[in-house]
C-alpha atoms as a PDB file:
ATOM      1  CA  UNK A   1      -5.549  36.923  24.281  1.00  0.00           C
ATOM      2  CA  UNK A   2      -3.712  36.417  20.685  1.00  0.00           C
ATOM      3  CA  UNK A   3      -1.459  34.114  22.475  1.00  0.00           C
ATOM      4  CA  UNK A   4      -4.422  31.953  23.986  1.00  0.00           C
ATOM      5  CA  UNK A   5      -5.791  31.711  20.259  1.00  0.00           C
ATOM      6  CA  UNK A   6      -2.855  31.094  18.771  1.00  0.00           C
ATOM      7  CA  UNK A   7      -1.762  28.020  21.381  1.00  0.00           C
ATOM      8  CA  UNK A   8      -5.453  26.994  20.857  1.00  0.00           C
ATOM      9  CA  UNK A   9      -5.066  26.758  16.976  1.00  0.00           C
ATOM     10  CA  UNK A  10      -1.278  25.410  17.287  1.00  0.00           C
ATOM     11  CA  UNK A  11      -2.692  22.302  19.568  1.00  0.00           C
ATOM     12  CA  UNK A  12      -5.834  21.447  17.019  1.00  0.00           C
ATOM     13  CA  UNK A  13      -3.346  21.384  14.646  1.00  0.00           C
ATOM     14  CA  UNK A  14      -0.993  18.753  16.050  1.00  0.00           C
ATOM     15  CA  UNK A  15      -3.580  17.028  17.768  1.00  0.00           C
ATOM     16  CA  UNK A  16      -5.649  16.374  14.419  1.00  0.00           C
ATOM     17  CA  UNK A  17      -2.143  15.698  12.003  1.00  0.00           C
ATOM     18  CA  UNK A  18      -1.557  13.077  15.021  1.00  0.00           C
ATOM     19  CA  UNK A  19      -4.669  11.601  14.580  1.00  0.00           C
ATOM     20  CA  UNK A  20      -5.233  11.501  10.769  1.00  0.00           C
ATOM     21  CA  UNK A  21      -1.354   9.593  10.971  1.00  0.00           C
ATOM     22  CA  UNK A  22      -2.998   7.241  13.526  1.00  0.00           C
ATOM     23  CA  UNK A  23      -5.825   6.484  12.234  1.00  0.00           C
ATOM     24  CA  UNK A  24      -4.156   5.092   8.446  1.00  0.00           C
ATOM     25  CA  UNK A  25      -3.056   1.395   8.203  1.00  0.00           C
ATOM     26  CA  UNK A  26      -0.787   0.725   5.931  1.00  0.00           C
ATOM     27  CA  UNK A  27      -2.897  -1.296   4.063  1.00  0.00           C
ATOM     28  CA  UNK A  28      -5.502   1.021   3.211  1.00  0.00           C
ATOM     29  CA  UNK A  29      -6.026   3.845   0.644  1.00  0.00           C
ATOM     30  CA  UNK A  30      -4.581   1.782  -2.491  1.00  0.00           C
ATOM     31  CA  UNK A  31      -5.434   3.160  -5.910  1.00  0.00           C
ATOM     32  CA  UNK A  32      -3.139   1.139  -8.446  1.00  0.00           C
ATOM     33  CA  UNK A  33      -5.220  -1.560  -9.126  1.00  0.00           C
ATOM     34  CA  UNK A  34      -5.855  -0.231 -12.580  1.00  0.00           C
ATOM     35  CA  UNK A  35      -2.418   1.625 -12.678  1.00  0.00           C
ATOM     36  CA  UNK A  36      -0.105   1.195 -15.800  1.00  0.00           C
ATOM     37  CA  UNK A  37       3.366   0.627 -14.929  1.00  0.00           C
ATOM     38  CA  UNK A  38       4.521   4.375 -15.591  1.00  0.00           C
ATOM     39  CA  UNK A  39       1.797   5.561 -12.634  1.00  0.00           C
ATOM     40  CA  UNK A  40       3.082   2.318 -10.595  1.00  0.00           C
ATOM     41  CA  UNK A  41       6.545   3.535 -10.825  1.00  0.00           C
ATOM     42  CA  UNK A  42       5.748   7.208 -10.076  1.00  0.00           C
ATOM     43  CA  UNK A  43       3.488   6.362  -7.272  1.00  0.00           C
ATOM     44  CA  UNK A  44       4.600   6.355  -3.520  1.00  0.00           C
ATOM     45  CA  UNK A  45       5.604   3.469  -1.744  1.00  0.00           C
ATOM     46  CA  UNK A  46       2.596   3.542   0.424  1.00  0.00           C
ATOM     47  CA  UNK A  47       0.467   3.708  -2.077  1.00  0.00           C
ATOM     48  CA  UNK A  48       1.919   0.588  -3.664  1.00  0.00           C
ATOM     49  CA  UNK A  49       1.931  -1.361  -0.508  1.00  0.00           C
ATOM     50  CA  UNK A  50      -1.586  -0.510   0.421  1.00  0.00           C
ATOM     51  CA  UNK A  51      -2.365  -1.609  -3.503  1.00  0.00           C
ATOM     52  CA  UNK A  52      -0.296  -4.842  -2.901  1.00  0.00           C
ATOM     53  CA  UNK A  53      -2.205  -5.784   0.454  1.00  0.00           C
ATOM     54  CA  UNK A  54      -5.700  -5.344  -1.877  1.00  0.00           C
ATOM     55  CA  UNK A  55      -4.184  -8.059  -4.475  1.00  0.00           C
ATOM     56  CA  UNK A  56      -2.978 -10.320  -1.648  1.00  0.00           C
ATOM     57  CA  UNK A  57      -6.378 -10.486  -0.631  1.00  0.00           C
ATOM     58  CA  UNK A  58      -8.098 -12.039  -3.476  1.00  0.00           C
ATOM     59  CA  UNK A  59      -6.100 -15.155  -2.671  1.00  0.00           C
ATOM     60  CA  UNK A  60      -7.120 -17.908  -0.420  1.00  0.00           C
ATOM     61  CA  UNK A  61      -3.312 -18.215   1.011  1.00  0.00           C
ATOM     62  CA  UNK A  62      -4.068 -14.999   2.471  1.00  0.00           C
ATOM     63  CA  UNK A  63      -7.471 -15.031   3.855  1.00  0.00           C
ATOM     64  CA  UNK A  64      -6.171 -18.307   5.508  1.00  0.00           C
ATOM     65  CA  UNK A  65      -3.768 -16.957   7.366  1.00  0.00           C
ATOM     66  CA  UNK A  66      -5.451 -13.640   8.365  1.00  0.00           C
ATOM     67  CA  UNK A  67      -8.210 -16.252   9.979  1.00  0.00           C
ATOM     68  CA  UNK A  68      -5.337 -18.343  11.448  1.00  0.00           C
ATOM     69  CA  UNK A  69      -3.289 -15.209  13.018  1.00  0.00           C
ATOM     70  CA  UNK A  70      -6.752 -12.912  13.025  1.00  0.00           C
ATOM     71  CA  UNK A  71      -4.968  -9.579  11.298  1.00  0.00           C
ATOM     72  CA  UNK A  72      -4.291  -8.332   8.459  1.00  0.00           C
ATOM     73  CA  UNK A  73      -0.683  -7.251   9.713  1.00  0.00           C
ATOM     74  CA  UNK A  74      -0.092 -11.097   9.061  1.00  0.00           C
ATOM     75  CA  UNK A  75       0.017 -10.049   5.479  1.00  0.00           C
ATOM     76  CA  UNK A  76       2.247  -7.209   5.012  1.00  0.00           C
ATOM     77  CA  UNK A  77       5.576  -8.951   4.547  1.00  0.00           C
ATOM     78  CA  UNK A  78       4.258 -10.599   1.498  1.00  0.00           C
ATOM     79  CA  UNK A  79       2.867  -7.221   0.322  1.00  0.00           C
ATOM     80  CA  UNK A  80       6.590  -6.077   0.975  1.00  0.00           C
ATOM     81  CA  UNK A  81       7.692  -8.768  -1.185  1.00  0.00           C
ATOM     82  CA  UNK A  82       5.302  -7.636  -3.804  1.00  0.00           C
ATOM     83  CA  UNK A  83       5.920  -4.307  -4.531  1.00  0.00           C
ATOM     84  CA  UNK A  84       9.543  -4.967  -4.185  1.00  0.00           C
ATOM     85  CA  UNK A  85       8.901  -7.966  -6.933  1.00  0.00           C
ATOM     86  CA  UNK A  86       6.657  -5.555  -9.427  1.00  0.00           C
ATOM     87  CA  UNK A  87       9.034  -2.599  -8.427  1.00  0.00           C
ATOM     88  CA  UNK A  88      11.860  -5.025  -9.610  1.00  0.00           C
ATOM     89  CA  UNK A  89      10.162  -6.482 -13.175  1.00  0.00           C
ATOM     90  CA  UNK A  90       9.228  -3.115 -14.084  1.00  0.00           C
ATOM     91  CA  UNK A  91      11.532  -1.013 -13.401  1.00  0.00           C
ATOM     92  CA  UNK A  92      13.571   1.085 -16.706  1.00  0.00           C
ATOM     93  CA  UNK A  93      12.195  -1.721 -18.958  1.00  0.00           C
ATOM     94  CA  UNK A  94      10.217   0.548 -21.229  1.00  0.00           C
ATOM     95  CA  UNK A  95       6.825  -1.467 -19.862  1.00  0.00           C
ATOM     96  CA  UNK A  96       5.129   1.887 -19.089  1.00  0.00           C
ATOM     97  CA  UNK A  97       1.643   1.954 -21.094  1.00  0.00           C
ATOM     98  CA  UNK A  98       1.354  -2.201 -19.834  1.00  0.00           C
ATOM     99  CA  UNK A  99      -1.021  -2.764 -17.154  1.00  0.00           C
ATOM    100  CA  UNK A 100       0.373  -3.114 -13.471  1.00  0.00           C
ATOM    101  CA  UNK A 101      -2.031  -5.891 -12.269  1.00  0.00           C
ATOM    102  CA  UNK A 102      -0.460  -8.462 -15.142  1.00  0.00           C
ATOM    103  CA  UNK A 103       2.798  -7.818 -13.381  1.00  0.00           C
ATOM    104  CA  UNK A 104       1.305  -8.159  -9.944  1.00  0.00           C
ATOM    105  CA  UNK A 105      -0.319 -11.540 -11.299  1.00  0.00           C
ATOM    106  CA  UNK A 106       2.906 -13.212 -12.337  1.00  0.00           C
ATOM    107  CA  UNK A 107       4.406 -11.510  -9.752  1.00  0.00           C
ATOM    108  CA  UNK A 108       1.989 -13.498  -6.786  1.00  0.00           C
ATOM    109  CA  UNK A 109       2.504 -16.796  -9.082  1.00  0.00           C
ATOM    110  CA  UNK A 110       6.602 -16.316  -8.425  1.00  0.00           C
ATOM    111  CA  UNK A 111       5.840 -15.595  -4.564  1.00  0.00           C
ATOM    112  CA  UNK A 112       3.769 -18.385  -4.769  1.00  0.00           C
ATOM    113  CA  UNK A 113       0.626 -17.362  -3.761  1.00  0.00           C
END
């Protein structure tokens, strides 16, 4: 009987981990968006990305092309290229109390959207 239980509770478990990894996107979930640079550069990369893909959004390059290509996955190259920009300017510069999103503006003006 403790091994039925035990099987039972070891299969939940995998089955719901599997599902909450599943169900995420990569673009969803991002909290920077009022970040200063120090919690940019602590935060994790998926974090970041999912942040990125928000900012992306506000720009008519990229709701253009998610209408032309009909997903969102159309965008995350450019997000790529955004963090890695930001991650880039920011990095050991002693910006730390500035706010991320000025970054991520000049940053989408040097990607060129």
């Amino acid at each position: 009987m403790k091994f039925h239980i035990s099987f039972l509770l070891l299969v939940f478990i995998m089955t719901s981990s599997s599902t909450c990894i599943a169900g995420s996107h990569w673009y969803e979930n991002g909290t920077l968006h009022k970040a200063s640079v120090a919690e940019w550069n602590k935060a994790t990369y998926e974090n970041k990305l999912a942040t990125a893909a928000d900012w992306l959004l506000t720009t008519p390059q990229a709701k253009a092309k998610i209408q032309i290509d009909g997903s969102i996955d159309i965008l995350k190259p450019y997000a790529v290229k955004l963090v890695e920009c930001i991650n880039d300017a920011t990095s050991d510069k002693g910006y730390g109390k500035m706010s991320v999103v000025e970054w991520a503006s000049s940053c989408l003006m040097l990607i060129r959207w």
